[in-house]
N, C-alpha and C. Protein backbone atom coordinates (compact mmCIF):
# COMPACT_ATOMS: atom_id res chain seq x y z
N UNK A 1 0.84 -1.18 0.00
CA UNK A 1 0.00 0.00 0.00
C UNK A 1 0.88 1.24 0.00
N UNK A 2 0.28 2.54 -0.49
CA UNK A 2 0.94 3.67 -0.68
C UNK A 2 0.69 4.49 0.53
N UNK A 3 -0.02 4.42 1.32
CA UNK A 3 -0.77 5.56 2.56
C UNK A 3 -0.48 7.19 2.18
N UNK A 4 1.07 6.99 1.49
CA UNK A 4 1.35 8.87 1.66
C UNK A 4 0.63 9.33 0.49
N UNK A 5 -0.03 8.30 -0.75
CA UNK A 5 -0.88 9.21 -1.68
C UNK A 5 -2.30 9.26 -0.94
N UNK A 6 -2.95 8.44 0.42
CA UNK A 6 -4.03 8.86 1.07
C UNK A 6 -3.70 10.32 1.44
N UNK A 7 -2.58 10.50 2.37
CA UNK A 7 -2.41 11.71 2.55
C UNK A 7 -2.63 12.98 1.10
N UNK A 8 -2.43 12.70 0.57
CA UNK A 8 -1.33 13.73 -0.68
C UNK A 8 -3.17 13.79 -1.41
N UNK A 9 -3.98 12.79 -1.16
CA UNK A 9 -4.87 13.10 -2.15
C UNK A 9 -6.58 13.20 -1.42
N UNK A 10 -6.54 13.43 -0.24
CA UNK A 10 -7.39 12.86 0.28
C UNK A 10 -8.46 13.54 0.21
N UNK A 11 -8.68 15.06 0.11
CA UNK A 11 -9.73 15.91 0.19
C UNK A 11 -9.69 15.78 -1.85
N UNK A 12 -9.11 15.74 -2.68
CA UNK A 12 -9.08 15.39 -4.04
C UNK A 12 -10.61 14.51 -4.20
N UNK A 13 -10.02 13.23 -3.52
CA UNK A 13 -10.48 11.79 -3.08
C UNK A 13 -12.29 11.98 -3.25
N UNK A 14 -12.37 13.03 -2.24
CA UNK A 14 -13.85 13.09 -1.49
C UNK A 14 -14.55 13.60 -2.36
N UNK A 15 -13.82 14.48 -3.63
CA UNK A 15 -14.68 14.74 -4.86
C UNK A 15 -15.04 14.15 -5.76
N UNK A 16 -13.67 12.96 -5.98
CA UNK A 16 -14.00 12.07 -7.36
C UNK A 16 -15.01 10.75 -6.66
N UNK A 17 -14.97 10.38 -5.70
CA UNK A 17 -15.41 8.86 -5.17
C UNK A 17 -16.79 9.04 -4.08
N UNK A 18 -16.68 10.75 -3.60
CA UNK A 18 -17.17 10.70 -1.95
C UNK A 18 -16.39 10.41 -0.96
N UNK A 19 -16.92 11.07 -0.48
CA UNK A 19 -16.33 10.87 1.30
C UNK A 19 -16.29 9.74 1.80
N UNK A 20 -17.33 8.90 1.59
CA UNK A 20 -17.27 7.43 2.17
C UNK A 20 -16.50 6.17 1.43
N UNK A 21 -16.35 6.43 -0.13
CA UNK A 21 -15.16 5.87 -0.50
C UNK A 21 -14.16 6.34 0.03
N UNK A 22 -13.47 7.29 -0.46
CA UNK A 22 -12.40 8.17 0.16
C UNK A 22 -11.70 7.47 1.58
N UNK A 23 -12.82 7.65 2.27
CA UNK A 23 -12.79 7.28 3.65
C UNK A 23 -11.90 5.99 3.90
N UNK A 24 -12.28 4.92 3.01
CA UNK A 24 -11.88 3.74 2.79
C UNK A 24 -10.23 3.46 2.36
N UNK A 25 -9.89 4.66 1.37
CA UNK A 25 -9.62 3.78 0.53
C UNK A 25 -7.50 3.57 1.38
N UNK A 26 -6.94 2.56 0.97
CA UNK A 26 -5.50 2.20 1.77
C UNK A 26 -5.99 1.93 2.92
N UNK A 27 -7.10 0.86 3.01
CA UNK A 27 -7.32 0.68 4.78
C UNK A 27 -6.44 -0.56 5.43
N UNK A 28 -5.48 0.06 5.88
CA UNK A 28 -4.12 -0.68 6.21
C UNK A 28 -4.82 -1.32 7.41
N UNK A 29 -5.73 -0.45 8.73
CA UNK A 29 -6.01 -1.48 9.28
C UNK A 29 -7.33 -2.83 9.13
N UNK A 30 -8.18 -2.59 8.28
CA UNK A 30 -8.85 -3.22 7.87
C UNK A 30 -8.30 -4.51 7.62
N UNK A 31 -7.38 -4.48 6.76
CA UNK A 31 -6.28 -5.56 6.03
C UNK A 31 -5.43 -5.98 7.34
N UNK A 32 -4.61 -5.11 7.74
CA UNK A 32 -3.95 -6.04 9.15
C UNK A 32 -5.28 -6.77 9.66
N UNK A 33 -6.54 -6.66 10.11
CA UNK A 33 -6.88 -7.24 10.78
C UNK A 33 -7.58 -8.26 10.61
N UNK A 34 -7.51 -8.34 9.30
CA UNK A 34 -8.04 -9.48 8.21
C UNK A 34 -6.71 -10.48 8.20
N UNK A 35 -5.51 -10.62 8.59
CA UNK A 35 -4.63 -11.16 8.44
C UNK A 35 -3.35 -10.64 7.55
N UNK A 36 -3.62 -9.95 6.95
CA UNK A 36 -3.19 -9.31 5.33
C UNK A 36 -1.56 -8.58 5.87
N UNK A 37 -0.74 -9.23 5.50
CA UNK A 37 1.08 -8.88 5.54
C UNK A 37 0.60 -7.20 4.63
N UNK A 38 0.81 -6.43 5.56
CA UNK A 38 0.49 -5.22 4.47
C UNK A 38 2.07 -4.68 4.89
N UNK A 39 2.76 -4.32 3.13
CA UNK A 39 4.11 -3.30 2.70
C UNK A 39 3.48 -2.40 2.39
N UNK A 40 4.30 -1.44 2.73
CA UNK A 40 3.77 -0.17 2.50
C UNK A 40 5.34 0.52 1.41
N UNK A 41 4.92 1.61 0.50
CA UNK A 41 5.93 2.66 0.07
C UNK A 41 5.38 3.65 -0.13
N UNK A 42 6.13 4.50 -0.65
CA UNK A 42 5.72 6.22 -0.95
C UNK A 42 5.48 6.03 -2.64
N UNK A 43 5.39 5.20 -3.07
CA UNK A 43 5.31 5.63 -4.64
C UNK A 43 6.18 6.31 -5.47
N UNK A 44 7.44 7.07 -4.98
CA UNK A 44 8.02 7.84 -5.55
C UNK A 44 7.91 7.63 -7.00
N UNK A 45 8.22 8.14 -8.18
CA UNK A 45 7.96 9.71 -7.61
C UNK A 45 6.72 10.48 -7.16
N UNK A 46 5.61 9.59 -6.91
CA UNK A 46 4.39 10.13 -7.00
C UNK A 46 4.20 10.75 -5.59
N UNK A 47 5.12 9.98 -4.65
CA UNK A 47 5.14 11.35 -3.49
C UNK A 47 7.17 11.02 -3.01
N UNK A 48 7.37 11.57 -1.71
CA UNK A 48 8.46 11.68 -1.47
C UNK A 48 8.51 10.51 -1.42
N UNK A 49 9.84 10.11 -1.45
CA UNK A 49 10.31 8.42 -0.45
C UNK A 49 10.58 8.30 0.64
N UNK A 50 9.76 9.20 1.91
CA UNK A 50 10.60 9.37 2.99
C UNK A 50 9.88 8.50 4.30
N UNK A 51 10.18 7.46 4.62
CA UNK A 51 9.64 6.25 5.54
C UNK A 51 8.52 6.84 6.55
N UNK A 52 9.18 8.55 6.96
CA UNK A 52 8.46 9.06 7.92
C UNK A 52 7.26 9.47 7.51
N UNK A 53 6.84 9.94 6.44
CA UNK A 53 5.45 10.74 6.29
C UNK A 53 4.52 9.42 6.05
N UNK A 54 5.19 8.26 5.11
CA UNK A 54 4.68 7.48 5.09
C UNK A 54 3.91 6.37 6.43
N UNK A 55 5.00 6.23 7.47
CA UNK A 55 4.35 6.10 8.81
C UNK A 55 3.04 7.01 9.46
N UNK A 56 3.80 8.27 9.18
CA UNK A 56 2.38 8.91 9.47
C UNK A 56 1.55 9.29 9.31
N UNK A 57 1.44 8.78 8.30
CA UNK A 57 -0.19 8.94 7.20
C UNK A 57 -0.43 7.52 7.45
N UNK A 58 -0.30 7.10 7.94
CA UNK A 58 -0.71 4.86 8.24
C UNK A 58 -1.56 5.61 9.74
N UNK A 59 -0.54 6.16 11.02
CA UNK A 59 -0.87 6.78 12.01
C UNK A 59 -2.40 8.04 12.40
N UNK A 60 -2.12 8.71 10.96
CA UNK A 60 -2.85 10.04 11.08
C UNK A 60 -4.47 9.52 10.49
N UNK A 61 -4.44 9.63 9.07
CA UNK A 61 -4.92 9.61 8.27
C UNK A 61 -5.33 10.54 8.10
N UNK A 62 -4.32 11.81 7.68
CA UNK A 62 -4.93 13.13 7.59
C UNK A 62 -4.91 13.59 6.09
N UNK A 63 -5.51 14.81 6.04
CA UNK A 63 -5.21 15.25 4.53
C UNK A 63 -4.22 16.36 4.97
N UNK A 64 -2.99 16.18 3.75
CA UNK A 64 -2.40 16.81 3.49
C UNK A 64 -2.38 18.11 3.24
N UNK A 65 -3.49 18.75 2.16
CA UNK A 65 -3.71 20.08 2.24
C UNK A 65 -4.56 20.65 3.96
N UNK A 66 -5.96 19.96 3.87
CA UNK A 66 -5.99 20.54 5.15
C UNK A 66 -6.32 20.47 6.59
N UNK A 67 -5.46 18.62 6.74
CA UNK A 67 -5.52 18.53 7.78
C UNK A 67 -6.68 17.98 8.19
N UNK A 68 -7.56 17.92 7.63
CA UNK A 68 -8.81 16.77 7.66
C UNK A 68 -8.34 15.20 8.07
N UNK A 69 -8.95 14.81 9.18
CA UNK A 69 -9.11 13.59 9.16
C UNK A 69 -9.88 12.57 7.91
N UNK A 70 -9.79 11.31 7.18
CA UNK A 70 -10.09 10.96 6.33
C UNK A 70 -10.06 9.06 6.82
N UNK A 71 -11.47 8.62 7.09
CA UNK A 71 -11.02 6.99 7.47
C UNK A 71 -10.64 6.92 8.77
N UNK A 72 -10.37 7.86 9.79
CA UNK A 72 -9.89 7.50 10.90
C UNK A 72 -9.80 6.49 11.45
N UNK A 73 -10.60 5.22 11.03
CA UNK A 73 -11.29 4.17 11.88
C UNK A 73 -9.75 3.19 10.96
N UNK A 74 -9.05 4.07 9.81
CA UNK A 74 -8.24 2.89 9.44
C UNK A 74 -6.51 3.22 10.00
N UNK A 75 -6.35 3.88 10.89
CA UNK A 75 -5.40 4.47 11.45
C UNK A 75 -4.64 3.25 12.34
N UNK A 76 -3.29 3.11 12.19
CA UNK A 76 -2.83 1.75 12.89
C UNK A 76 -1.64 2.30 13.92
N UNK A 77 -1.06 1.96 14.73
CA UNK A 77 0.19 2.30 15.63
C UNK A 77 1.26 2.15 14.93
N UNK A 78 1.89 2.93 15.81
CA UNK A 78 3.89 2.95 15.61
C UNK A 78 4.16 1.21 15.32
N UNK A 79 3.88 0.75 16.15
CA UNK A 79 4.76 -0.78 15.74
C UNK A 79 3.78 -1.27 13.91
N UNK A 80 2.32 -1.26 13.88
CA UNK A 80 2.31 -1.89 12.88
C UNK A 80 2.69 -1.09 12.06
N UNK A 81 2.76 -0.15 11.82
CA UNK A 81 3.02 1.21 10.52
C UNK A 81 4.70 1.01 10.42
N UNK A 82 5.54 0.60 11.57
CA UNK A 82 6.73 0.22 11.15
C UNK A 82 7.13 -1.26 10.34
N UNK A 83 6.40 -1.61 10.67
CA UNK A 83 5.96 -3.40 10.59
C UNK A 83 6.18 -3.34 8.89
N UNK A 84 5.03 -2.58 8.29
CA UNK A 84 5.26 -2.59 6.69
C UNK A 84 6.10 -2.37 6.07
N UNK A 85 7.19 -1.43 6.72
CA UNK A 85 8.89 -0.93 6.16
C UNK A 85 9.86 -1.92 6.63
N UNK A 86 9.15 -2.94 7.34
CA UNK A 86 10.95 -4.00 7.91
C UNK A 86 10.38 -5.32 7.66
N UNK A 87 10.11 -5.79 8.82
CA UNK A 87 10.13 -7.45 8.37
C UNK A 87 8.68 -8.15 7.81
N UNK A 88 7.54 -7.25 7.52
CA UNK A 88 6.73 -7.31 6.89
C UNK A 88 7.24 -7.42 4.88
N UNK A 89 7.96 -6.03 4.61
CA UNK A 89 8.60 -6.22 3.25
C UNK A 89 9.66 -7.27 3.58
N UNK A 90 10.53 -7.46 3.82
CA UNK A 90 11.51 -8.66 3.97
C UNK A 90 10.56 -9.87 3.38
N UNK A 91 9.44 -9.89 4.53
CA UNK A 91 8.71 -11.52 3.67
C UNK A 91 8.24 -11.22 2.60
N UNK A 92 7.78 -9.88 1.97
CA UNK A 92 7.43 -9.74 0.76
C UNK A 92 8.37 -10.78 0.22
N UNK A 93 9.61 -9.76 0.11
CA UNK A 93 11.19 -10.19 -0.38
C UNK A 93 11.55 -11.56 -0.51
N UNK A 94 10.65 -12.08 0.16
CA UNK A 94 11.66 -13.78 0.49
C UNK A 94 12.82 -13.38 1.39
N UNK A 95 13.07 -12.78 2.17
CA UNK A 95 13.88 -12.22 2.54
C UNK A 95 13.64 -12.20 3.80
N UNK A 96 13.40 -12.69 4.47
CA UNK A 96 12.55 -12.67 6.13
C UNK A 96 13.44 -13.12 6.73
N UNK A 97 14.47 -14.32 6.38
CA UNK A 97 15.51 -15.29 6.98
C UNK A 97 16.62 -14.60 7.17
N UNK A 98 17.34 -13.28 6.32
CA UNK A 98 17.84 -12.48 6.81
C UNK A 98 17.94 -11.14 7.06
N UNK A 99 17.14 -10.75 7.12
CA UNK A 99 16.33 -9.44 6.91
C UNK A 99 15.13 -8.64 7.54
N UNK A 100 15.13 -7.69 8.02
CA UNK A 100 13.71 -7.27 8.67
C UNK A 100 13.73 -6.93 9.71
N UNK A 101 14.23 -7.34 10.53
CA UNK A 101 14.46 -7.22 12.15
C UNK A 101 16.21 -7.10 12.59
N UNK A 102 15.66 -6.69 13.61
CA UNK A 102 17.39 -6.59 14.10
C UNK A 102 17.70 -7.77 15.28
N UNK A 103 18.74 -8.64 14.28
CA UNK A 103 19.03 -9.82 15.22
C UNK A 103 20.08 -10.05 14.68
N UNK A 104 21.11 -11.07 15.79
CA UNK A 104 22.44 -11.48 15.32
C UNK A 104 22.21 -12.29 14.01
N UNK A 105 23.44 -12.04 13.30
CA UNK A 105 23.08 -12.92 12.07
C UNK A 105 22.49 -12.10 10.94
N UNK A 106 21.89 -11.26 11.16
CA UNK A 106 20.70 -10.82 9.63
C UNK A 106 21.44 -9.45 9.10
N UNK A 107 20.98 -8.62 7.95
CA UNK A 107 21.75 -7.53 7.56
C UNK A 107 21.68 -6.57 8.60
N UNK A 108 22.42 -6.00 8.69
CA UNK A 108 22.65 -4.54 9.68
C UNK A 108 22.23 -3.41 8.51
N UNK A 109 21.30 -3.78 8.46
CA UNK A 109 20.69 -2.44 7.31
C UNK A 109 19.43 -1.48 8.49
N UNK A 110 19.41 -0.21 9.19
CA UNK A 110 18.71 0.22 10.00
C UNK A 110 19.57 1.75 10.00
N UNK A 111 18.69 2.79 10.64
CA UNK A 111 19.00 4.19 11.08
C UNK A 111 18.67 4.18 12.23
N UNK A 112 19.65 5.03 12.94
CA UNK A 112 19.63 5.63 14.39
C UNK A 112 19.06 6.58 14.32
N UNK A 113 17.55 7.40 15.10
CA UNK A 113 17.05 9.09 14.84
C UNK A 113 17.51 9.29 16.30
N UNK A 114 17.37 10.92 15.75
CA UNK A 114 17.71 11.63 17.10
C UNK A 114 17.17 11.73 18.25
N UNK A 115 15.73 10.92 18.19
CA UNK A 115 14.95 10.73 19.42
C UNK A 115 14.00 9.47 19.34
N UNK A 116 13.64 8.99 20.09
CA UNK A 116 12.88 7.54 20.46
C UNK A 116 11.35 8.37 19.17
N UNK A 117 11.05 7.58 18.61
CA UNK A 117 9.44 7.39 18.02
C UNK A 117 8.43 6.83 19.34
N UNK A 118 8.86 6.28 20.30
CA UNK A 118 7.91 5.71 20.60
C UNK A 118 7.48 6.84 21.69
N UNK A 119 5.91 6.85 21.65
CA UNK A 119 5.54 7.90 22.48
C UNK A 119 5.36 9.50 22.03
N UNK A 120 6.02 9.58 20.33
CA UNK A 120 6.16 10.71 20.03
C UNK A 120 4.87 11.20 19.17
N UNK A 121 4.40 12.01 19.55
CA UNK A 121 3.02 12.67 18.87
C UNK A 121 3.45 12.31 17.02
N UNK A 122 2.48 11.75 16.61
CA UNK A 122 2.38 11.35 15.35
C UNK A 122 2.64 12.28 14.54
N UNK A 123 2.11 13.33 14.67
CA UNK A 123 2.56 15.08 13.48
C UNK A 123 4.12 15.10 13.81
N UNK A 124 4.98 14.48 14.90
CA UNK A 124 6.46 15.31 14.81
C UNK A 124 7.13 13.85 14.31
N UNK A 125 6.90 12.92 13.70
CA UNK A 125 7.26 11.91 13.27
C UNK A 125 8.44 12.50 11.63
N UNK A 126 7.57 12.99 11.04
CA UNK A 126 8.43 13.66 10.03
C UNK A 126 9.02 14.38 10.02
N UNK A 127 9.67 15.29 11.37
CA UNK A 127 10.50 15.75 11.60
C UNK A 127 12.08 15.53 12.51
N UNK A 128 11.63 14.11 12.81
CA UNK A 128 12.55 13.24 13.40
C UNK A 128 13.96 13.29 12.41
N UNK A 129 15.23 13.45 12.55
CA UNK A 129 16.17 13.87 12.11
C UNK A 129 16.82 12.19 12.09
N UNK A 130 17.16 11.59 10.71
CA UNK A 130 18.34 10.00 10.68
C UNK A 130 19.93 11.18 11.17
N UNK A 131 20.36 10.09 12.47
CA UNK A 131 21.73 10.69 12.87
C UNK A 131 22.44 9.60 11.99
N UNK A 132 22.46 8.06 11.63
CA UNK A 132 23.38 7.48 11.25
C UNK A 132 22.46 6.31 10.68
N UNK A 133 22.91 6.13 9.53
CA UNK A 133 22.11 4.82 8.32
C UNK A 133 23.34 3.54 7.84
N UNK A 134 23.06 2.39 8.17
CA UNK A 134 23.68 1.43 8.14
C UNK A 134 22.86 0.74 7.18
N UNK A 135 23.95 0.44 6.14
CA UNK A 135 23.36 -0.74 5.17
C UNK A 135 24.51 -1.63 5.09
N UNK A 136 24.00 -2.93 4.91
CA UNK A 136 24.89 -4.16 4.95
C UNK A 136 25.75 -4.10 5.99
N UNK A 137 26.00 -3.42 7.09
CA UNK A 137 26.98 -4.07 7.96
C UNK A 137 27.88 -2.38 7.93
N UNK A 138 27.69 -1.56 6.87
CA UNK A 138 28.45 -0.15 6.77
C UNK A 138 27.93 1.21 7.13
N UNK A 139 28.59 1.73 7.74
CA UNK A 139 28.03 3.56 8.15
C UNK A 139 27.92 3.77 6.58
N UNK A 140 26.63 4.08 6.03
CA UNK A 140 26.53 4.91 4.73
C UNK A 140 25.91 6.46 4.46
N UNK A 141 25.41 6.56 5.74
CA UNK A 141 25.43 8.12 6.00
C UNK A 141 25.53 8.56 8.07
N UNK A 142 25.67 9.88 7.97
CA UNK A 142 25.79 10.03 9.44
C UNK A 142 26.16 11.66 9.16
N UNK A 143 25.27 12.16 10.18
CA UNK A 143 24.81 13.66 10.47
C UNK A 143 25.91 14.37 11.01
């Protein structure tokens, strides 16, 4: 699923479909709770690629222009909205056996931010700053 074009399109949405489609539509928790391995991306280029807005449009379900709630009822937490960027895509991947989670043994592919997510009001999620990004086992960026 895309969630950040829910964001990016959502009051759009309520003109072409209605509000009560609209409402619906990327219902990430609907699908988690149906069983459904839901990956999530940004679509680039159709919106940014940036993990964070994408979390928090899974979190919010707001509209982008103005902040309208949209679906609220499909709004999921920090752990599952992270869930779709790690070892949820990994099993996409076939990739679950080394990949996804952080455990001895698997890739050291993960970022350090400058402050804990957990507990952090969902709107300051995209402003969370990566201090240091590890892929394969290497520092490949750092603030």
């Amino acid at each position: 699923m895309n969630p950040a074009i829910k964001w990016t399109i959502s009051d759009l949405m309520d003109e072409v479909v209605g509000p009560e489609r609209s409402a619906y539509q990327w219902p990430v928790r609907s699908a988690l709770d149906a069983g459904v391995r839901v990956c999530a991306s940004s679509d680039a280029p159709i919106t940014e690629p940036d993990w964070r807005q994408v979390v928090a449009s899974m979190m919010l379900r707001e509209s982008k222009a103005s902040g309208r709630p949209s679906g609220p009822e499909q709004c999921v937490p920090l752990a599952d909205a992270l869930r779709t960027y790690t070892s949820t895509a990994a099993w996409q991947d076939f990739a679950d056996g080394w990949k996804g989670t952080i455990e001895p043994g698997r890739a050291a592919d993960l970022c350090v931010l400058d402050r804990p997510l957990l507990g952090l009001d969902p709107h300051e999620i995209t402003r969370v700053q990566v201090d240091l990004t590890v892929f394969d086992g290497r520092v490949v960026f750092e603030r």
